[in-house]
Protein backbone atom coordinates (compact mmCIF):
# COMPACT_ATOMS: atom_id res chain seq x y z
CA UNK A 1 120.04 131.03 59.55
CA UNK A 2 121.77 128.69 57.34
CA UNK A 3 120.84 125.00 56.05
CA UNK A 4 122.56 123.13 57.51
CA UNK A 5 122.36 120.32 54.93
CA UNK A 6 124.25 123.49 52.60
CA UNK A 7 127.09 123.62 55.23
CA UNK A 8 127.40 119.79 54.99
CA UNK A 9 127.73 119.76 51.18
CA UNK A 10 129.80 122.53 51.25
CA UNK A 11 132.44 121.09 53.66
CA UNK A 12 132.16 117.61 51.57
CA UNK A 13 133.44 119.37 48.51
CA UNK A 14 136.44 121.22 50.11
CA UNK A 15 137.11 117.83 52.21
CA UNK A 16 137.03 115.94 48.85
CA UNK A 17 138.65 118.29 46.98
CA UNK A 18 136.20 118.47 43.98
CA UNK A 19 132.26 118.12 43.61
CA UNK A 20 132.53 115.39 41.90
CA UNK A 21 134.17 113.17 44.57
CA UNK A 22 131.96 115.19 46.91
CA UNK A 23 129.07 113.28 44.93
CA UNK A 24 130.38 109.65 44.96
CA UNK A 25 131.46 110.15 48.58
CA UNK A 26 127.66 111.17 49.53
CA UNK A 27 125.96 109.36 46.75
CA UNK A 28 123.81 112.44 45.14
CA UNK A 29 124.07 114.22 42.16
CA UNK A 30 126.65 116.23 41.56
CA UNK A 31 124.30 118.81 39.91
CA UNK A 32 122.62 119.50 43.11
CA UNK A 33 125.92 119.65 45.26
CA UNK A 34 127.15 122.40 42.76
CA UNK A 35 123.31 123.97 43.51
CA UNK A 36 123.37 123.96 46.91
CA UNK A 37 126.98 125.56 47.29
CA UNK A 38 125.80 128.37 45.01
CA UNK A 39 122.86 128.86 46.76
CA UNK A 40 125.37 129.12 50.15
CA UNK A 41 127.62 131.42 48.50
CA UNK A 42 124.64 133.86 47.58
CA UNK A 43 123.18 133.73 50.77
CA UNK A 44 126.32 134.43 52.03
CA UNK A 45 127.20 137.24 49.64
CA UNK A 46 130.69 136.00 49.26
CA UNK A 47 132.72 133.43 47.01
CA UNK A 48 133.43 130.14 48.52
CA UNK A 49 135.02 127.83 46.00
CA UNK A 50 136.81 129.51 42.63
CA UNK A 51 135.66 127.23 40.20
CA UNK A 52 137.17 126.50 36.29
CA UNK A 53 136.44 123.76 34.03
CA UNK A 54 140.11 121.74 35.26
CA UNK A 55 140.27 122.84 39.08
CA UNK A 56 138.50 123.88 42.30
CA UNK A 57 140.08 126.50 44.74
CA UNK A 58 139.17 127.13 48.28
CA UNK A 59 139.36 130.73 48.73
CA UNK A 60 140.79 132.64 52.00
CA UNK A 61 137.29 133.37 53.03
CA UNK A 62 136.36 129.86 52.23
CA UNK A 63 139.02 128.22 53.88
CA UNK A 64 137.72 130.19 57.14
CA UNK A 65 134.20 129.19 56.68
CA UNK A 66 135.08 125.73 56.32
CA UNK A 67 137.38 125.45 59.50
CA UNK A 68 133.66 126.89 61.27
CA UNK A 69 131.44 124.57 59.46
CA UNK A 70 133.58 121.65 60.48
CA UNK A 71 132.97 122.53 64.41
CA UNK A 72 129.45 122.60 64.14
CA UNK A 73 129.15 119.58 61.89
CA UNK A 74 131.11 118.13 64.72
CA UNK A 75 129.05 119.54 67.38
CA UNK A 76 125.87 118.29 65.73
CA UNK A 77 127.68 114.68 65.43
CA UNK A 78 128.87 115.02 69.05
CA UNK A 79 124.96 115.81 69.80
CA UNK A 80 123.43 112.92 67.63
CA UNK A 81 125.55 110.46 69.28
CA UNK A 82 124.45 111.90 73.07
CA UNK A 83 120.23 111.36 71.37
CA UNK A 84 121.47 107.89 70.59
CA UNK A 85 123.03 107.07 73.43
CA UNK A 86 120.10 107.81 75.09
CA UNK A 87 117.47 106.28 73.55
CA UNK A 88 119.14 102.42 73.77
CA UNK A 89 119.66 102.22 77.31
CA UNK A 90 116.77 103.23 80.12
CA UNK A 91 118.66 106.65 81.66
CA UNK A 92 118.35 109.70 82.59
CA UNK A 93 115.68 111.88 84.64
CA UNK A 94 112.16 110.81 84.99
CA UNK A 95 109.43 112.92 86.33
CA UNK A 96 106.09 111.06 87.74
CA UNK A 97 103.03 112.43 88.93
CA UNK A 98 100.36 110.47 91.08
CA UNK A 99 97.51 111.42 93.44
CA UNK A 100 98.48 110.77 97.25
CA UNK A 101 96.76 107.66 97.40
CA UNK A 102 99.22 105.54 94.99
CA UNK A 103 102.18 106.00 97.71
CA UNK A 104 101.55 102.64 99.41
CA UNK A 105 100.91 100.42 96.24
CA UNK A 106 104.19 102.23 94.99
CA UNK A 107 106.49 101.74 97.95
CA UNK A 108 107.87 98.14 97.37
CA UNK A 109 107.78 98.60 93.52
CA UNK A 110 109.55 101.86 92.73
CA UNK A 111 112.89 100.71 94.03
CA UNK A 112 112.60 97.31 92.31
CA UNK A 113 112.61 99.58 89.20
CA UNK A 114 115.16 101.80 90.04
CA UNK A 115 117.57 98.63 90.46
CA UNK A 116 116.40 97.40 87.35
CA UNK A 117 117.55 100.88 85.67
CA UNK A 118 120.30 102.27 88.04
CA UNK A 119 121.23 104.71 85.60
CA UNK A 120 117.75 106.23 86.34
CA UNK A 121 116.73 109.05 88.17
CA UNK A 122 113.06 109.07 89.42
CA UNK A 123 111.58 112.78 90.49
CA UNK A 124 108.16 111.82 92.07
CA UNK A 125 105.51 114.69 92.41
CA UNK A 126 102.49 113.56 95.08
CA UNK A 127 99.35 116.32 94.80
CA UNK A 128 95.44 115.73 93.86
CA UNK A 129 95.31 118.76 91.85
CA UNK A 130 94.95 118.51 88.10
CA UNK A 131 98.83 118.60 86.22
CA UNK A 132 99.61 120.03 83.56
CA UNK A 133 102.24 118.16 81.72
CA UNK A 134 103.97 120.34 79.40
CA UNK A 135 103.62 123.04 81.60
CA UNK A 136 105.39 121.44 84.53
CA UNK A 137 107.69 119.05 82.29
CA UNK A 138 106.00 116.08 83.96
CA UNK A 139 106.91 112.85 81.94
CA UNK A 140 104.29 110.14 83.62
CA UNK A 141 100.94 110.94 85.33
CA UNK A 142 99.28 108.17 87.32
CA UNK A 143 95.14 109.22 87.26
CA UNK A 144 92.14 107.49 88.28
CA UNK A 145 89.09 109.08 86.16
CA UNK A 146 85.86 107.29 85.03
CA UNK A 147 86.74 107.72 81.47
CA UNK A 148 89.48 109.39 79.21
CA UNK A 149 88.42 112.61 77.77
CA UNK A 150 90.18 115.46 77.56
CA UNK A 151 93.54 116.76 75.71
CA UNK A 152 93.90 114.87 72.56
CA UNK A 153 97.35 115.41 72.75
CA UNK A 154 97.50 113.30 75.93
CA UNK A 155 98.32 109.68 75.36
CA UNK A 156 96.92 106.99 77.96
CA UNK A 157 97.81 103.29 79.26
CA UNK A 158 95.08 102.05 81.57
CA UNK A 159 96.14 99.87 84.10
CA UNK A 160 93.13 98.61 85.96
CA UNK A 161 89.94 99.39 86.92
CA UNK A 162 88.57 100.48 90.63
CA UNK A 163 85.61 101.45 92.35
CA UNK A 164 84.40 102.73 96.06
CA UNK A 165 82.73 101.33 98.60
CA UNK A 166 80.52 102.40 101.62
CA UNK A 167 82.75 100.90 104.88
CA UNK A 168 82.15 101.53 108.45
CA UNK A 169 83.58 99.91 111.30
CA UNK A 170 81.54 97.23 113.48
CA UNK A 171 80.88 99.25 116.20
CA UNK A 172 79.54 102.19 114.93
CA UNK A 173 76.85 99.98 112.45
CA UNK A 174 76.03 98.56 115.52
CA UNK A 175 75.27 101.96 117.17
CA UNK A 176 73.38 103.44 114.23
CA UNK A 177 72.20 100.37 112.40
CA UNK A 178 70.88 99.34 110.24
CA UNK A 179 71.61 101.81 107.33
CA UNK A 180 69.97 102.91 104.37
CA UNK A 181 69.78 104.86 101.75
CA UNK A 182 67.81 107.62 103.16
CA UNK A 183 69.44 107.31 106.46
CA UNK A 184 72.93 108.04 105.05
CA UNK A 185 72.46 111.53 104.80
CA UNK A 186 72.07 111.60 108.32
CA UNK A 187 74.60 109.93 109.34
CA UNK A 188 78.44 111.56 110.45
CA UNK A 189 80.53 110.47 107.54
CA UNK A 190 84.49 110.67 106.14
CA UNK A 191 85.01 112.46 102.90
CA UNK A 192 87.36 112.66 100.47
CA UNK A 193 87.82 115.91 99.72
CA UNK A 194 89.82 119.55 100.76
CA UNK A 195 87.16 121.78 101.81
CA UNK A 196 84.63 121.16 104.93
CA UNK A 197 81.37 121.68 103.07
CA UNK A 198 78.71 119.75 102.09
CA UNK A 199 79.64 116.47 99.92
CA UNK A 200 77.76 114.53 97.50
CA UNK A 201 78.29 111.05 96.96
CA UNK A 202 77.20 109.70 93.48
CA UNK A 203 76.29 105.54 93.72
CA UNK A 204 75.60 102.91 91.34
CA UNK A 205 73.94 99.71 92.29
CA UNK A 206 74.08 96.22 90.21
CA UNK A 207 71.00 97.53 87.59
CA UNK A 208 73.00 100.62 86.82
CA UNK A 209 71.01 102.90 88.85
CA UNK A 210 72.55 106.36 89.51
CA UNK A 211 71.83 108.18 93.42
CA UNK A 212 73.05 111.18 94.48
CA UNK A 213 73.47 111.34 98.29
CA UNK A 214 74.36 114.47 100.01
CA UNK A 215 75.69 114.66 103.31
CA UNK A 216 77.20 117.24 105.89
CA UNK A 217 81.04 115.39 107.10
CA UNK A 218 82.28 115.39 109.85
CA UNK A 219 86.05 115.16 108.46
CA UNK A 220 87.41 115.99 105.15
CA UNK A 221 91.02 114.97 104.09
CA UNK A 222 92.45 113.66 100.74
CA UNK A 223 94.69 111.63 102.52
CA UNK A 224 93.54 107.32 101.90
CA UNK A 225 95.14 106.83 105.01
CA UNK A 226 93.69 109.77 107.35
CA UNK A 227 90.14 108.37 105.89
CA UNK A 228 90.76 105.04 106.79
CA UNK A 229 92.03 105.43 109.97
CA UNK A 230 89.04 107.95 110.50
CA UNK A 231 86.44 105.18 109.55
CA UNK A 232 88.26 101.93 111.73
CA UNK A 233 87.87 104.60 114.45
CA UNK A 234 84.12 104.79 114.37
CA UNK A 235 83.65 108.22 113.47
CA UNK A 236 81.08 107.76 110.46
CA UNK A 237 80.74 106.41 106.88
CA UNK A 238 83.13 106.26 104.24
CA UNK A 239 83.69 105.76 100.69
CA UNK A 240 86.62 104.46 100.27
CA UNK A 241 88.55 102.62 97.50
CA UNK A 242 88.39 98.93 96.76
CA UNK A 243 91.86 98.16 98.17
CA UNK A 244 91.38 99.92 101.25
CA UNK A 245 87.91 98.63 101.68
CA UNK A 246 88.59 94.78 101.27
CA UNK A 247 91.60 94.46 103.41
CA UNK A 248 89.38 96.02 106.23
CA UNK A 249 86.39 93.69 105.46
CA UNK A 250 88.71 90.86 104.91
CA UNK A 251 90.51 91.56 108.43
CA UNK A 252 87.44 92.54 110.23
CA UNK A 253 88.14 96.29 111.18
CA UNK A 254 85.50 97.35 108.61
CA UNK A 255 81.94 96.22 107.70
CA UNK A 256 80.47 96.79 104.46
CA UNK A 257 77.41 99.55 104.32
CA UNK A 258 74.73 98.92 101.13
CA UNK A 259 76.90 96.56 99.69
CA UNK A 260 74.30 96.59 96.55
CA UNK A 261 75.58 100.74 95.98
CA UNK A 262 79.74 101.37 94.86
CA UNK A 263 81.27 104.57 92.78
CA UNK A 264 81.06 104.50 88.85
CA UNK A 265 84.09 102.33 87.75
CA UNK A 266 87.43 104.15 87.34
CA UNK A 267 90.29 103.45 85.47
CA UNK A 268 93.56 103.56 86.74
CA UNK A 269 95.73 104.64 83.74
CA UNK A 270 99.04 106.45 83.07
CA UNK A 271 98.74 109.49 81.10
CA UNK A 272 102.17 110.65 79.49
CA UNK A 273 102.41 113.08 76.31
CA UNK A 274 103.44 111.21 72.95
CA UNK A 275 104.63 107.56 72.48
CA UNK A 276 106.48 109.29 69.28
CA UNK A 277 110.27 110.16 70.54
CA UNK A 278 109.51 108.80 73.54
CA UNK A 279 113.10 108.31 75.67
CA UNK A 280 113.31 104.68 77.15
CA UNK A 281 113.54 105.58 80.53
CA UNK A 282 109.93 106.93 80.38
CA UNK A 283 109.01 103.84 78.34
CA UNK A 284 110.56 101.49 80.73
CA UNK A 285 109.29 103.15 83.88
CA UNK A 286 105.26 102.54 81.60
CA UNK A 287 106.28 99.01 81.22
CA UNK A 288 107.28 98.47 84.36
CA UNK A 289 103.89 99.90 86.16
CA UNK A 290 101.59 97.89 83.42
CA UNK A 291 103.59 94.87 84.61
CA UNK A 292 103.25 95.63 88.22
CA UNK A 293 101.07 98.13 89.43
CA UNK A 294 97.91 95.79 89.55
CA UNK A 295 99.56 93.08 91.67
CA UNK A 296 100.54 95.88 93.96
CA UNK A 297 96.80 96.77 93.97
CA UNK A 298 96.33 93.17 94.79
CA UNK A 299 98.48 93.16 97.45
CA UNK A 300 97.21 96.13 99.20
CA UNK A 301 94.10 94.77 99.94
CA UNK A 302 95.66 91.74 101.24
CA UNK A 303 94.23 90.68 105.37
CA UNK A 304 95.59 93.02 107.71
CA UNK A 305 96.32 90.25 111.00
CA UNK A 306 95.36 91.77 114.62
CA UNK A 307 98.60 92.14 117.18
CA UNK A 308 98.11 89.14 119.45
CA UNK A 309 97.06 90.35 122.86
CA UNK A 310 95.90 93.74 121.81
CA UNK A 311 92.77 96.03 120.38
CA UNK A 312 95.01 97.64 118.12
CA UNK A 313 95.01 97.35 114.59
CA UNK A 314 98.10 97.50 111.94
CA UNK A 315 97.16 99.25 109.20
């Protein structure tokens, strides 16, 4: 394959009509220009340009190669101009990734972005299981992970930080109070995982002290909003995270268990795969989350008020 820096030279002499108004016009030697086109016509195995010491001829072959080198060189300008459009105005396709549990604290945001950027297009992927991002072309991944090792290739923007909390609801403390540590294995708990076997829960309290707790439970789902339900209901103890858990102790459905034990901190944190080249619908759709995915957090865990005249709750 050719340079194309050779074919651009090239067609600047024959446009000029001479190398050396070839080498004002592009402001380079003319030595080199002469170089290059040499270099062309030997990879090529033909002559280009009939030289003498008083005048320059385009041969027939020439003549032909130049008509060809002026589509592509228009082709590649038509292409440049498409990258540039691009990268000064948020548009085009984006493609975000999040775990199942983001879906409520991005409902009222995402379409404040999108009418921000109408000439956006947001693909959303919702799944728990690890991404790939070059594999699967994803642009954004929204994670929660207790710390940021991995792929070096893989750039991240932390957000905010999280944890988990023990919640039950009043009722079923009240049957199987109180609880403690060595009693929570016992107990018929909510867990957030695929499979039905046997969990582990890994706590922290206040000194930094680390306890494993195994249990057997009685309902397994990665679904934030099966588990809570699950846990208002009274069928056991769950872990859940912060936002869930303080809008149901602020509103009254829930009731803290061993409020001196959480999860390790989290971070929540965009992962995406190079801030190099980076298009600026990707970089607006980063802004945009930075700027307003904690005070969706915040507003998630806002008090959830009690229908008047009912027992049901609105979740």
């Amino acid at each position: 394959m050719q340079d194309l820096n050779d074919l651009v030279l090239f067609a600047a002499v024959v446009k000029h009509k001479g190398f050396t108004a070839a080498a004002i016009a592009l402001g380079m030697p003319k030595s080199k220009i002469s170089k290059r086109v040499a270099h062309l016509e030997e990879q090529l195995g033909v002559r280009l340009l009939e030289r003498s010491t008083r005048k320059l001829r385009v041969t027939d072959i020439g003549e032909a190669f130049y008509q060809r080198c002026e589509t592509i060189l228009a082709g590649v300008e038509e292409a440049e101009t498409v990258v540039a459009a691009a990268k000064s105005e948020p548009a085009g396709a984006v493609r975000l990734a999040m775990p199942l549990g983001f879906a409520p604290m991005l409902a009222d945001i995402l379409p404040l972005f999108l009418k921000r950027y109408p000439q956006v297009r947001l693909s959303i992927l919702t799944t728990n299981r690890p991404i790939d991002l070059i594999e699967e072309r994803i642009d954004v991944a929204l994670r929660v992970r207790a710390s940021y090792e991995g792929d070096q290739s893989i750039v991240v923007r932390k957000f905010a930080d999280t944890r988990q909390y023990l919640a039950a609801s009043p009722a079923f403390v009240a049957r199987h109070g109180p609880i403690t540590l060595e009693s929570l294995s016992r107990l018929p708990t909510i867990a957030m995982q695929e499979q039905p076997v046997r969990a582990i829960w890994t706590l922290v309290d206040a000194d930094g002290g680390f306890r494993d707790v195994a249990h057997n439970p009685v309902l397994s789902c990665i679904d934030f909003s099966v588990l809570e339900r699950a846990v208002i209901e009274g069928l056991g103890v769950g872990l859940l995270p912060d936002r869930i858990a303080e809008r149901g102790f602020n509103s009254g459905v829930l009731e803290p268990v061993l409020p001196e034990w959480a999860s390790p901190q989290s971070s929540i944190h965009a992962a995406f795969t190079s801030r190099h080249g980076m298009l600026p619908a990707v970089r607006a759709l980063i802004d945009f989350l930075a700027e307003n995915l904690p005070r969706s957090m915040a507003d998630c865990k806002h008090v959830i008020p009690r229908p008047a005249g009912t027992d049901d709750w609105t979740i």
